[in-house]
Protein backbone atom coordinates (compact mmCIF):
# COMPACT_ATOMS: atom_id res chain seq x y z
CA UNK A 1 29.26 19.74 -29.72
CA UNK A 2 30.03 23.36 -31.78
CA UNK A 3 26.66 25.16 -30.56
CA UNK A 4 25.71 28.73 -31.39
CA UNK A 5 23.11 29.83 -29.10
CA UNK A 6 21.25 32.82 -30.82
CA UNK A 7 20.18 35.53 -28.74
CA UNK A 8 19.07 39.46 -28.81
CA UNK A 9 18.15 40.59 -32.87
CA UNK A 10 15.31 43.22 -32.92
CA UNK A 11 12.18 42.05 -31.09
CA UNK A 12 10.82 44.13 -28.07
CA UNK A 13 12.08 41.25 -26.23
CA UNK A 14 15.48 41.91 -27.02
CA UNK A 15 17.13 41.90 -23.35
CA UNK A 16 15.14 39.06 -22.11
CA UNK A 17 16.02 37.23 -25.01
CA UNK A 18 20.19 38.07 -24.41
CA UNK A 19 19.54 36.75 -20.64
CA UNK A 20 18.30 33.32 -21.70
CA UNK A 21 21.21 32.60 -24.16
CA UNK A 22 23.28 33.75 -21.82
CA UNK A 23 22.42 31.47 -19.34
CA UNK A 24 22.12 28.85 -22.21
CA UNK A 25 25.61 29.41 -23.14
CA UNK A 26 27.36 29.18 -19.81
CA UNK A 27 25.57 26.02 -18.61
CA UNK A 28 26.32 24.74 -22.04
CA UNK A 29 29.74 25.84 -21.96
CA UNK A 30 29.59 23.99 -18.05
CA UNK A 31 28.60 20.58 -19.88
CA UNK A 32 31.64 20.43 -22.25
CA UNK A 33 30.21 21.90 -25.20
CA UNK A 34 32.02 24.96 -27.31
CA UNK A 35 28.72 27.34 -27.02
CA UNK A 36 29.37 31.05 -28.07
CA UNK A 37 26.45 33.63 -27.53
CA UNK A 38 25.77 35.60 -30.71
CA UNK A 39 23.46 38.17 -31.87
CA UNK A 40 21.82 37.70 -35.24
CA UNK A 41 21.22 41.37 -36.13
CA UNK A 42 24.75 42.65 -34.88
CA UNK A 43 27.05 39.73 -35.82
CA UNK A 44 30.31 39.25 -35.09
CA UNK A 45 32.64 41.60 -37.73
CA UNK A 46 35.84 40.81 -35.71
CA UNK A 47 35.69 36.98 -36.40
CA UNK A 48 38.43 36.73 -38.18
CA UNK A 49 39.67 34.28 -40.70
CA UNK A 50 39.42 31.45 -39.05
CA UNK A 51 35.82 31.05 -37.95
CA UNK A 52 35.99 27.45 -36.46
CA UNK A 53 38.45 29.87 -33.39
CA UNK A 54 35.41 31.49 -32.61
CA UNK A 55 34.05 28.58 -30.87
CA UNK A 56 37.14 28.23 -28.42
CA UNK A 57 36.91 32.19 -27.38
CA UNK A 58 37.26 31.89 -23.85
CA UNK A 59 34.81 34.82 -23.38
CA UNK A 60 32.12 32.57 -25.63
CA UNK A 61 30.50 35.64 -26.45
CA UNK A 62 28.82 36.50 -23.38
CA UNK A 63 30.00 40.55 -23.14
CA UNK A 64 26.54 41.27 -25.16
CA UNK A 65 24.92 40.61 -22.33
CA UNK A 66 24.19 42.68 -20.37
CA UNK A 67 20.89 42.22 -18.23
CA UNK A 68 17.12 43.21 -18.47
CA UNK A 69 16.31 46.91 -18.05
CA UNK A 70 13.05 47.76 -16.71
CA UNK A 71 11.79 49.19 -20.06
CA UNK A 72 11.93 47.24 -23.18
CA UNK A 73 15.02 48.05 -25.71
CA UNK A 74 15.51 51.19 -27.57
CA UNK A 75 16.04 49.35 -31.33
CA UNK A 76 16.71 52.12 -32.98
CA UNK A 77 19.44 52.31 -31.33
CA UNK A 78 20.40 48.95 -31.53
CA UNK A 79 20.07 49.02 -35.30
CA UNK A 80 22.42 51.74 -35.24
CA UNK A 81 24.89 50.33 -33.62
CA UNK A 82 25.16 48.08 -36.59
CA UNK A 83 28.58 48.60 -38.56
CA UNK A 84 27.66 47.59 -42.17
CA UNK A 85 24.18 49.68 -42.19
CA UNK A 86 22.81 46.75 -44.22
CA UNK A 87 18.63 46.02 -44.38
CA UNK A 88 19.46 42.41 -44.08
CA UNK A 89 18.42 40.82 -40.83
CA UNK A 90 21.70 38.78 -40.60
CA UNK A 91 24.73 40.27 -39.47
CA UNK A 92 28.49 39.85 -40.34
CA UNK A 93 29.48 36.13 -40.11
CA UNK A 94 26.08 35.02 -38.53
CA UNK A 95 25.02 32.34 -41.36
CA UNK A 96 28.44 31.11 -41.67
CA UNK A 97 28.97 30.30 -38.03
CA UNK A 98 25.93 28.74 -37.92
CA UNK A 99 26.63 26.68 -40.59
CA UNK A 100 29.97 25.67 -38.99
CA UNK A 101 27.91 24.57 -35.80
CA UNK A 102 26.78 21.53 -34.81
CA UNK A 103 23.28 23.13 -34.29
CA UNK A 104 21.91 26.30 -33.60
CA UNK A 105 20.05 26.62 -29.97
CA UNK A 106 17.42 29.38 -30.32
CA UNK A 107 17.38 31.90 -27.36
CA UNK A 108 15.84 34.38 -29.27
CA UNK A 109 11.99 35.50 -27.82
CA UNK A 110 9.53 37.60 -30.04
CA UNK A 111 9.57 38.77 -34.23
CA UNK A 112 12.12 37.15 -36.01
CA UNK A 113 13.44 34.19 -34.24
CA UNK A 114 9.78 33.22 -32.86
CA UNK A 115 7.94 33.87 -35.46
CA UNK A 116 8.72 31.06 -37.81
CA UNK A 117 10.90 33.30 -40.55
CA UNK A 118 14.56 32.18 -38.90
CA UNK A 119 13.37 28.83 -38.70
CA UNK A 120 12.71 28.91 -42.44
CA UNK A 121 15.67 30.39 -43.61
CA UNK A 122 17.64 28.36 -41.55
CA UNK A 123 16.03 25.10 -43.41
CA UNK A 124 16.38 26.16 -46.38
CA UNK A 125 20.31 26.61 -45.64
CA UNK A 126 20.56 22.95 -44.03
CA UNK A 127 20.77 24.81 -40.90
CA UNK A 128 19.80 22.97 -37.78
CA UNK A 129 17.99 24.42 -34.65
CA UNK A 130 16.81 23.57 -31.14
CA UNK A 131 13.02 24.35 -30.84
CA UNK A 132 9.44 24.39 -32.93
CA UNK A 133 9.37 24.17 -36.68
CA UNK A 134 8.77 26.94 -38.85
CA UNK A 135 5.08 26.12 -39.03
CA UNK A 136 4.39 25.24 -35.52
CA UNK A 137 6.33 29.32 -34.56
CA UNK A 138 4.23 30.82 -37.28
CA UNK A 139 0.86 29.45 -36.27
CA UNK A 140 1.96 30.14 -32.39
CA UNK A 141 3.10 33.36 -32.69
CA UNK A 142 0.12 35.05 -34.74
CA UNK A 143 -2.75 35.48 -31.74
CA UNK A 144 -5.34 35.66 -34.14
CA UNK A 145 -4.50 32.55 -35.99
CA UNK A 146 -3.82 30.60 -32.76
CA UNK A 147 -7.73 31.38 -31.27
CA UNK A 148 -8.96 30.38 -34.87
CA UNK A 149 -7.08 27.21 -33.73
CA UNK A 150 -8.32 27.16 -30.61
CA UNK A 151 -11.72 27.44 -30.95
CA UNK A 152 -12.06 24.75 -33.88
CA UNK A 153 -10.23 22.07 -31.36
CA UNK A 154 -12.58 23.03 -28.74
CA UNK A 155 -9.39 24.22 -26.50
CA UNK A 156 -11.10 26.89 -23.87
CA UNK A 157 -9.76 30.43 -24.65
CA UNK A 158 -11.48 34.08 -24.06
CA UNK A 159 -13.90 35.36 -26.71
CA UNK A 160 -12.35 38.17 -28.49
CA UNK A 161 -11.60 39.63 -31.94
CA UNK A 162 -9.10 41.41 -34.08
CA UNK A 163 -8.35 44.37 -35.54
CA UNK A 164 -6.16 46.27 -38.40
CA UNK A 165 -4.82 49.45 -37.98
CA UNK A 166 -6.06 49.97 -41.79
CA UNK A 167 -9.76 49.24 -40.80
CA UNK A 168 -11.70 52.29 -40.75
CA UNK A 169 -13.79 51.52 -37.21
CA UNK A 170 -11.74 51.09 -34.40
CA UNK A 171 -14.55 51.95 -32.10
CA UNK A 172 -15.65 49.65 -29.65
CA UNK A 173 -18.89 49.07 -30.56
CA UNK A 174 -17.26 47.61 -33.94
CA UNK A 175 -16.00 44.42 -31.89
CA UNK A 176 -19.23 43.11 -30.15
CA UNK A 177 -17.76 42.66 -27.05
CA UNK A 178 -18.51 44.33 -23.76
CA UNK A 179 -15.90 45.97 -21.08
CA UNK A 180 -14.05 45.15 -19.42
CA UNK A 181 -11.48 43.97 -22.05
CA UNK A 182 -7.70 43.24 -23.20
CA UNK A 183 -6.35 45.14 -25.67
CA UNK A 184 -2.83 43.45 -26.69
CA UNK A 185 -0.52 43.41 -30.32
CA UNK A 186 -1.29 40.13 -32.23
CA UNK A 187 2.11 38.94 -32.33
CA UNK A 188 3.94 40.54 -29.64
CA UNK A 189 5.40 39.21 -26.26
CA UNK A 190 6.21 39.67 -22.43
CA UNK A 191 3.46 41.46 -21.85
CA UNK A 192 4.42 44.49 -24.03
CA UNK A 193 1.55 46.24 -25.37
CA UNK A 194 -0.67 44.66 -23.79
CA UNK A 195 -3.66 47.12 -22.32
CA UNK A 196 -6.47 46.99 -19.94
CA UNK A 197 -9.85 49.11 -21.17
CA UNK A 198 -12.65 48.80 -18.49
CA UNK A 199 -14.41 52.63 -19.96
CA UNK A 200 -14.79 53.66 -23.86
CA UNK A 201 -11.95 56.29 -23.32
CA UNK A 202 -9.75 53.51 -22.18
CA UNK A 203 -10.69 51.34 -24.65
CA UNK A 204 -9.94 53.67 -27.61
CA UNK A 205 -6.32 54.89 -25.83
CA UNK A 206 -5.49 51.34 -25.34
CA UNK A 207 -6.23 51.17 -29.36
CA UNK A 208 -3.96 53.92 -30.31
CA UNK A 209 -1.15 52.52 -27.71
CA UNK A 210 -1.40 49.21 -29.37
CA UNK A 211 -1.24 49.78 -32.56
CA UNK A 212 1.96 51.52 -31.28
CA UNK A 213 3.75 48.26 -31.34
CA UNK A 214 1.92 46.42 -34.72
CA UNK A 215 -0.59 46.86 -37.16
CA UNK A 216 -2.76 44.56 -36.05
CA UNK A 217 -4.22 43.56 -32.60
CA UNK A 218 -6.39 41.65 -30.43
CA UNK A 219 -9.24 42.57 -28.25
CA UNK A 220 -10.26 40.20 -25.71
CA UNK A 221 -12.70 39.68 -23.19
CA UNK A 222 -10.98 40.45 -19.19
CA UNK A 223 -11.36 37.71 -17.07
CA UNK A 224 -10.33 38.03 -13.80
CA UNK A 225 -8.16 34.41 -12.53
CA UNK A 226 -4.94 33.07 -11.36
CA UNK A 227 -2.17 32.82 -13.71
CA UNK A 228 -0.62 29.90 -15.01
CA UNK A 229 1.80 28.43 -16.90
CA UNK A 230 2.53 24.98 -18.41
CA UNK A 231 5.19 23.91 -20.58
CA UNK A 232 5.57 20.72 -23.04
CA UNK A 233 8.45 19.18 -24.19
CA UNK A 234 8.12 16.30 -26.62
CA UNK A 235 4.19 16.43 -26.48
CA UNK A 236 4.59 15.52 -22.44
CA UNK A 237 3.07 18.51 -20.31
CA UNK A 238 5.72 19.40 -16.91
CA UNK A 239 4.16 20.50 -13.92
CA UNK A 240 2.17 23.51 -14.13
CA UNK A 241 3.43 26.58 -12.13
CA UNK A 242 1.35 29.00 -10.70
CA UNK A 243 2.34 33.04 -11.04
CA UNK A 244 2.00 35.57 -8.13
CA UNK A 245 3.00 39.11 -9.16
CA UNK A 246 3.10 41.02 -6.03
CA UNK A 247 2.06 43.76 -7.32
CA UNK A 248 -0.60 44.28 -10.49
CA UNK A 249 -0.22 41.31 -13.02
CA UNK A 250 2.16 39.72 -14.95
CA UNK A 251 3.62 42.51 -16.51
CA UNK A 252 6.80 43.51 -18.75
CA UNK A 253 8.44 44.94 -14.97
CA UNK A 254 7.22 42.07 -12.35
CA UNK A 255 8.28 39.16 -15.30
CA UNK A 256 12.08 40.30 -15.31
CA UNK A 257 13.00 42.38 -12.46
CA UNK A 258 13.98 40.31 -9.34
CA UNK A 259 11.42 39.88 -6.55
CA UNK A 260 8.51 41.08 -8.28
CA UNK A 261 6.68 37.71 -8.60
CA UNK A 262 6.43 34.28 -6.58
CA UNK A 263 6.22 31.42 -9.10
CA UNK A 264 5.17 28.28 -7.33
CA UNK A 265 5.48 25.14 -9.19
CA UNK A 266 3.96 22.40 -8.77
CA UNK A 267 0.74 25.48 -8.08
CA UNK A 268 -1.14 25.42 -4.98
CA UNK A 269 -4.16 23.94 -7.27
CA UNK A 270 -6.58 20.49 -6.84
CA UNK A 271 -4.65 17.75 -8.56
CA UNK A 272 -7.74 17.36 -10.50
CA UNK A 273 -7.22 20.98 -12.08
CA UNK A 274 -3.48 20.43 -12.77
CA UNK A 275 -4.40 17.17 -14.89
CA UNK A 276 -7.21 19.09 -16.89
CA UNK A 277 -4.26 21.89 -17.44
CA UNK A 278 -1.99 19.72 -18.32
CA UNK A 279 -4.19 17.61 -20.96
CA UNK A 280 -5.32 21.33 -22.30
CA UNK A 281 -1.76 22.16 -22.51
CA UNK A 282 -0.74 18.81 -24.72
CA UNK A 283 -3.79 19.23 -27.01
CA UNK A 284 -3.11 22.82 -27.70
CA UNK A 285 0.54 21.91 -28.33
CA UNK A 286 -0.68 19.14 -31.26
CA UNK A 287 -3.50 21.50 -32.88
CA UNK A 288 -0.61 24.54 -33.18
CA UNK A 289 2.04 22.15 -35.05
CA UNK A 290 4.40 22.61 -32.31
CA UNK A 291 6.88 20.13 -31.80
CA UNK A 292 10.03 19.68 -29.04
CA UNK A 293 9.01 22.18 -26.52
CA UNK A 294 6.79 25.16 -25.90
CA UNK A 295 5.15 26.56 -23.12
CA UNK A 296 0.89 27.51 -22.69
CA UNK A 297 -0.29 30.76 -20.43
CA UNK A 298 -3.19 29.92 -18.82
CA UNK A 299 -6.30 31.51 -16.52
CA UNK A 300 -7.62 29.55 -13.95
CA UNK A 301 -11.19 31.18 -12.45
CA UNK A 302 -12.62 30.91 -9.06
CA UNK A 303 -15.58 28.60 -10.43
CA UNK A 304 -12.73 26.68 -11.66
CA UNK A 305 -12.59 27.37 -15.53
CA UNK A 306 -9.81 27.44 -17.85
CA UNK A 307 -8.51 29.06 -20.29
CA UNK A 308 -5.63 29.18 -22.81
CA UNK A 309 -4.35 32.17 -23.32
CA UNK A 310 -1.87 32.18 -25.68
CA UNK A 311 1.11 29.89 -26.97
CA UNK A 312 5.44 30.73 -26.31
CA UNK A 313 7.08 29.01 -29.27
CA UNK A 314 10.41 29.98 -27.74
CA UNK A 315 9.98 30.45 -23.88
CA UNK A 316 12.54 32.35 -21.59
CA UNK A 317 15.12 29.65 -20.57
CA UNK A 318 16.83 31.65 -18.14
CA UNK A 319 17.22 29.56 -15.09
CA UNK A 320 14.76 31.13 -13.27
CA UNK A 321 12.50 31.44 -16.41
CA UNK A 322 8.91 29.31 -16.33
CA UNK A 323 9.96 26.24 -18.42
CA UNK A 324 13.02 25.57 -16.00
CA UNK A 325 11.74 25.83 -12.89
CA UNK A 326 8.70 23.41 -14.42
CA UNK A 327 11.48 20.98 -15.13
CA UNK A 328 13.43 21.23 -12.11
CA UNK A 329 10.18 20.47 -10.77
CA UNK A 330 10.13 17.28 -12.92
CA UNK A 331 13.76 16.28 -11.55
CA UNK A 332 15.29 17.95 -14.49
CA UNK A 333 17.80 20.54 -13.46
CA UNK A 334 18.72 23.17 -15.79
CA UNK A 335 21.71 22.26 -17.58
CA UNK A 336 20.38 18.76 -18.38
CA UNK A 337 17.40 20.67 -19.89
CA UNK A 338 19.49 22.44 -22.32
CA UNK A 339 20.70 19.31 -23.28
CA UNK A 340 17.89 17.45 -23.36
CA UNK A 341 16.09 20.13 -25.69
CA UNK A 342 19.03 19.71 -28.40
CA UNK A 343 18.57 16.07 -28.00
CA UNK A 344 14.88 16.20 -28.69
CA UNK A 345 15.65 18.48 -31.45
CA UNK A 346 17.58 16.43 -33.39
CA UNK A 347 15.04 13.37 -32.80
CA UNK A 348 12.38 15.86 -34.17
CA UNK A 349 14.41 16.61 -37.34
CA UNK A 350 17.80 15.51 -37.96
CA UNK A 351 17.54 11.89 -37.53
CA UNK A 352 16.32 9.11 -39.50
């Protein structure tokens, strides 16, 4: 197959999101396919005339690639690195490749490419795509709509509120809830923004940091549990994997820089607890719209609660990323994955 696997554009998750199609790309590459890594926002301006080469470039893209910093991406930078200076999202040659692919796999994590608005354009084109629907990224991606969700399917997930940077209280007495608390952007991802308040004067800085990042956010009640993970591909939960920062929590730092964390998959948890996660996991999936894969964040609590964080429409798929290592767990090594999640793409949407 011709397969453009989309990776970087502007999100805060910019390197992470370069890393999985990278990895993407070569194991796709590795399986036969013509894959070539491109960026959405920065294009490709030295295509050329013929476009349908571009797919037999023997370095398939991959020189944008170039790792996960410690700190999330400077995109101002990024933006003006781009040639043409144009507002519009898609860069030189971007729609046109795609259009010459077979399909489009989506390595792109966070804003446009998670949020729903690439999946929509790109259906409107006849454009098709590994991954969720527009509708099922939308409703995912937007915290505030996804505990609505949550909490009118009776799926467990920490009290909390929102808030708009155009609201004229952002104290914490406005919110009802009681510190400790999370303070996090409503749409943002790997951990960036995302602010622990356990005093008034921590609450209101994490405010003014979050709204930093978008203008509106979350405020959540802290509980204190072990962090998990569970991923679903066509409605059929994987083993859940247990996270073990070494240091802190599961931040921006110990996700993406080597030997931070221990992930341990299947977790060190009662087989009883893994089947309640998993079922969780599933019905969360279906209320959300989601459909080929995705991947839940959960808390588990010494008393043994659980709760459902939050919702990745478009998971890291590095090799050493969550979803995969769930996978490998289920006797599905990486490569096949990709494979497998283009396959149950096309079921989803492209075939009668």
């Amino acid at each position: 197959m011709r397969i453009i696997v989309l990776a970087g554009g502007l999100s805060t998750e910019r390197d992470v999101s370069l890393s999985s199609g990278a990895g993407i790309c070569r194991t796709l590459r590795e399986k036969g396919h013509d894959a070539f890594l491109l960026d959405p926002f920065l294009g490709l301006p030295d295509a050329g005339d013929d476009l349908e080469a571009v797919f037999k470039r023997p370095d398939a893209g991959l020189g944008i690639a170039s790792g996960i910093r410690s700190t999330e991406p400077d995109l101002e930078a990024v933006k003006a690195c781009r040639e043409d200076k144009s507002d519009c999202f898609f860069g030189a040659n971007v729609i046109e490749l795609c259009r010459l692919a077979d399909i489009v796999f989506m390595g792109l994590h966070g804003d446009v490419g998670e949020n729903g608005k690439l999946q929509a354009s790109f259906d409107v084109l006849g454009i098709r795509y590994t991954g969720p629907s527009s509708l099922g990224c939308a409703l995912s991606m937007d915290k505030e709509i996804t505990k609505v969700i949550f909490e009118a399917n009776q799926i467990p997930t920490p009290k909390g509120t929102w808030m708009k940077k155009s609201a004229s209280d952002h104290s914490l007495a406005s919110t009802g809830l009681s510190l400790p608390l999370v303070v996090k952007p409503c749409s943002g991802g790997s951990s960036i923004g995302v602010y622990f308040a356990h005093t008034e004067e921590e609450f209101d800085q994490a405010v003014r940091e979050s709204f930093r990042y978008e203008d509106e956010i979350i405020i959540e009640e802290y509980i204190k549990g072990r962090e998990l993970a569970c991923g679903v591909i066509d409605g059929k939960a994987l083993p859940v994997i247990e996270i073990c920062p070494k240091n802190g929590w599961f931040d921006y730092a110990n996700k993406y820089q080597d030997g931070m964390t221990e992930e341990i998959c299947p977790a060190r948890i009662p087989e009883e607890t893994a089947l309640r996660i998993q079922n969780i996991a599933e019905k969360a999936f279906k209320a959300l719209k989601l459909d080929v894969y995705a991947r839940a964040d959960f808390l588990l609590t010494e008393d043994g609660s659980i709760y459902c964080l939050e919702y990745n429409s478009l998971p890291g798929m590095t090799a050493a990323s969550l979803l995969p290592k769930e996978a490998k767990a289920a006797g599905i090594e990486f490569g096949d994955l990709c494979e497998l999640l283009i396959e149950k793409s096309m079921d989803a949407r492209y075939r009668g």
